[in-house]
Protein backbone atom coordinates (compact mmCIF):
# COMPACT_ATOMS: atom_id res chain seq x y z
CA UNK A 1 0.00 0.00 0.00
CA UNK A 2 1.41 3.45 -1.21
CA UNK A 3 0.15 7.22 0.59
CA UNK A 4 -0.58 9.93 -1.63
CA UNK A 5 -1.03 13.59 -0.30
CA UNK A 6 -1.49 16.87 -1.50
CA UNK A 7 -1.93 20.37 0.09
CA UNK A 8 -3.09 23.54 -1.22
CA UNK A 9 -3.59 27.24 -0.60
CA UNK A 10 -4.86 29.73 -2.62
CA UNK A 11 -6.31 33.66 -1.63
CA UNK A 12 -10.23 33.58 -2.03
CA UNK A 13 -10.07 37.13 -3.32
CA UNK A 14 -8.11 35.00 -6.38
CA UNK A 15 -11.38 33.22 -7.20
CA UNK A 16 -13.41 35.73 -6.45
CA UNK A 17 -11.60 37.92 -8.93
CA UNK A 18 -12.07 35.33 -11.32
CA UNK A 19 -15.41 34.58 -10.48
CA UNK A 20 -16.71 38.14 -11.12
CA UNK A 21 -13.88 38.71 -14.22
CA UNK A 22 -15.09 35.78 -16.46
CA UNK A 23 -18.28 34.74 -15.03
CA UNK A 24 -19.79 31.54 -16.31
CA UNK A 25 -16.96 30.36 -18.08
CA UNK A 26 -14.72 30.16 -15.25
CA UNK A 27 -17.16 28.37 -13.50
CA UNK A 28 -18.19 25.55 -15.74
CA UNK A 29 -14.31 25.20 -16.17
CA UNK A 30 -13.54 24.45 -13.07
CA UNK A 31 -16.79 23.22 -11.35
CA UNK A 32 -18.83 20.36 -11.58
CA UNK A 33 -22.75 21.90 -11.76
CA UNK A 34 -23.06 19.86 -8.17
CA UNK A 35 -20.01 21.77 -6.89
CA UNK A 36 -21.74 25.21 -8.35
CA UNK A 37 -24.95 24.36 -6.86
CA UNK A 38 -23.65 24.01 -3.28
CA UNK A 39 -21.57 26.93 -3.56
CA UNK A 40 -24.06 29.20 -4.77
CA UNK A 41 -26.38 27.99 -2.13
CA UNK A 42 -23.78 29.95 0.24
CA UNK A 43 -24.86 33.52 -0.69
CA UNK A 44 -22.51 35.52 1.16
CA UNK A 45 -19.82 33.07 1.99
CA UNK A 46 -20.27 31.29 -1.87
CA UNK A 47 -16.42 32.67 -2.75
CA UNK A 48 -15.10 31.00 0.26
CA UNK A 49 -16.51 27.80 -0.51
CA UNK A 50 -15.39 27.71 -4.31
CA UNK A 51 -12.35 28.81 -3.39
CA UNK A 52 -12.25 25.73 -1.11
CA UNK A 53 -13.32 23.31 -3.73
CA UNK A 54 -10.49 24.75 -6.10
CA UNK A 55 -7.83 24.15 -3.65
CA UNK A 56 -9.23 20.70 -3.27
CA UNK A 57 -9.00 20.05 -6.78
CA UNK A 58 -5.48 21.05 -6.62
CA UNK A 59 -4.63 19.28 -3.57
CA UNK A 60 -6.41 15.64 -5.04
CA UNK A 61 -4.02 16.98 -9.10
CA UNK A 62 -0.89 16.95 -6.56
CA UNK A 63 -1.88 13.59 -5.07
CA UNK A 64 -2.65 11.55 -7.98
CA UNK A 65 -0.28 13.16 -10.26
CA UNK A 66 2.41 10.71 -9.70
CA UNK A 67 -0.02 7.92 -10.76
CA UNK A 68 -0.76 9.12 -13.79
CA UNK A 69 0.97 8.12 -17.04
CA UNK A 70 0.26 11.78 -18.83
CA UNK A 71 -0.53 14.89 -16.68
CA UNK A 72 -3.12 15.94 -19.11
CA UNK A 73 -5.30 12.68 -18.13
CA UNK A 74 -7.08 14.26 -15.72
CA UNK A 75 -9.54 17.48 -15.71
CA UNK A 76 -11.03 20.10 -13.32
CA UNK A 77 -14.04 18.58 -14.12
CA UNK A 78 -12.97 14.92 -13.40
CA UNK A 79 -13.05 15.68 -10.13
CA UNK A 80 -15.95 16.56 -8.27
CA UNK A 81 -15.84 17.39 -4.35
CA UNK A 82 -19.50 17.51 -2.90
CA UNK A 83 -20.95 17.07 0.70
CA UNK A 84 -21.85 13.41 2.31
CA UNK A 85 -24.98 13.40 4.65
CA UNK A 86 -22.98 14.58 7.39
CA UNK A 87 -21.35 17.97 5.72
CA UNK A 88 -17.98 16.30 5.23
CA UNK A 89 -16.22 16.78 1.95
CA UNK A 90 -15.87 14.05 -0.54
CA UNK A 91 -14.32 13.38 -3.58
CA UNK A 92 -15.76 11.85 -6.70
CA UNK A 93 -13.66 10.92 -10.05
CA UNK A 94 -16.13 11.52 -12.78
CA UNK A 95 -15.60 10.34 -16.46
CA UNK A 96 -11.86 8.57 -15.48
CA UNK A 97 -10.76 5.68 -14.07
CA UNK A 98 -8.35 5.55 -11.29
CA UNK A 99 -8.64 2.07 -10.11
CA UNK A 100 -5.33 2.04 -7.84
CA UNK A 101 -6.99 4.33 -4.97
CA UNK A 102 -8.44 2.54 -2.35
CA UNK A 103 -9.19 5.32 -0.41
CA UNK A 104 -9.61 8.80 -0.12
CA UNK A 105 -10.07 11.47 2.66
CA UNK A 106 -9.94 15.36 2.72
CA UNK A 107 -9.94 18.17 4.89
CA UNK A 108 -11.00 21.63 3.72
CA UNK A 109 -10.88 25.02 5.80
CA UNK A 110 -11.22 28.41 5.06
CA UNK A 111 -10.76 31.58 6.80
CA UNK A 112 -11.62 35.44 5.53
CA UNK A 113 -8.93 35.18 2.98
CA UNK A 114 -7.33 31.76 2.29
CA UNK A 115 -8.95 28.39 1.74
CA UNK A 116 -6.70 25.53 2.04
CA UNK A 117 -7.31 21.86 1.44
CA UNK A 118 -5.40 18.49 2.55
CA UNK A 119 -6.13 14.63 0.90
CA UNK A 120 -4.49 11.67 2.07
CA UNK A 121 -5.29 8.87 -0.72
CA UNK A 122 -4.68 5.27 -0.63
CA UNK A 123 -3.10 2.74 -3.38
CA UNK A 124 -2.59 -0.57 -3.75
């Protein structure tokens, strides 16, 4: 069994930027419309919580990237982080296969201006 992690950090007022620069086409980029959804369903705090999700997506691309045979295999959109019943983050590989992961878990947090996620994966 192999461990896989990945951190990242990123300023919300960086998505937020984005958000409000390009509009829609930053956000079906980067987000699955489940991911959008949730976030939007924030109001106030909605830049917080995509700027959560994007560091999560980075933090799962820095985990998995050594597993992958060509960098380019995997997508913003291949990944999907949504809620379980609970509220806890979860990740969901949509539209690839990455059969060597046995497990995943993740942690994301997020003050007034960084978000900052952390995924510990599993391998055979």
């Amino acid at each position: 069994m192999n461990v896989l992690c990945g951190t990242d950090i990123i300023e919300i007022s960086r998505i937020k930027k984005s958000i409000e620069k390009l509009g829609q086409r930053f956000l079906q980029l980067v987000y699955t419309p489940k991911e959008i959804e949730y976030c939007e369903s924030k109001k106030q705090s909605k830049y917080c919580h995509y700027a959560g999700r994007f560091a999560a997506k980075e933090a799962i691309y820095k985990a998995v990237s050594s597993i992958l045979k060509d960098k380019y295999e995997i997508s913003w959109k291949n990944v999907q982080v949504i809620n379980d019943e609970y509220g806890n983050p979860k990740v969901e590989f949509i539209d690839i296969e990455l059969k060597k992961i046995k497990n995943i878990d993740i942690s994301i947090s997020h003050c007034k201006e960084y978000a900052v996620a952390n995924v510990v994966m599993t391998t055979d």
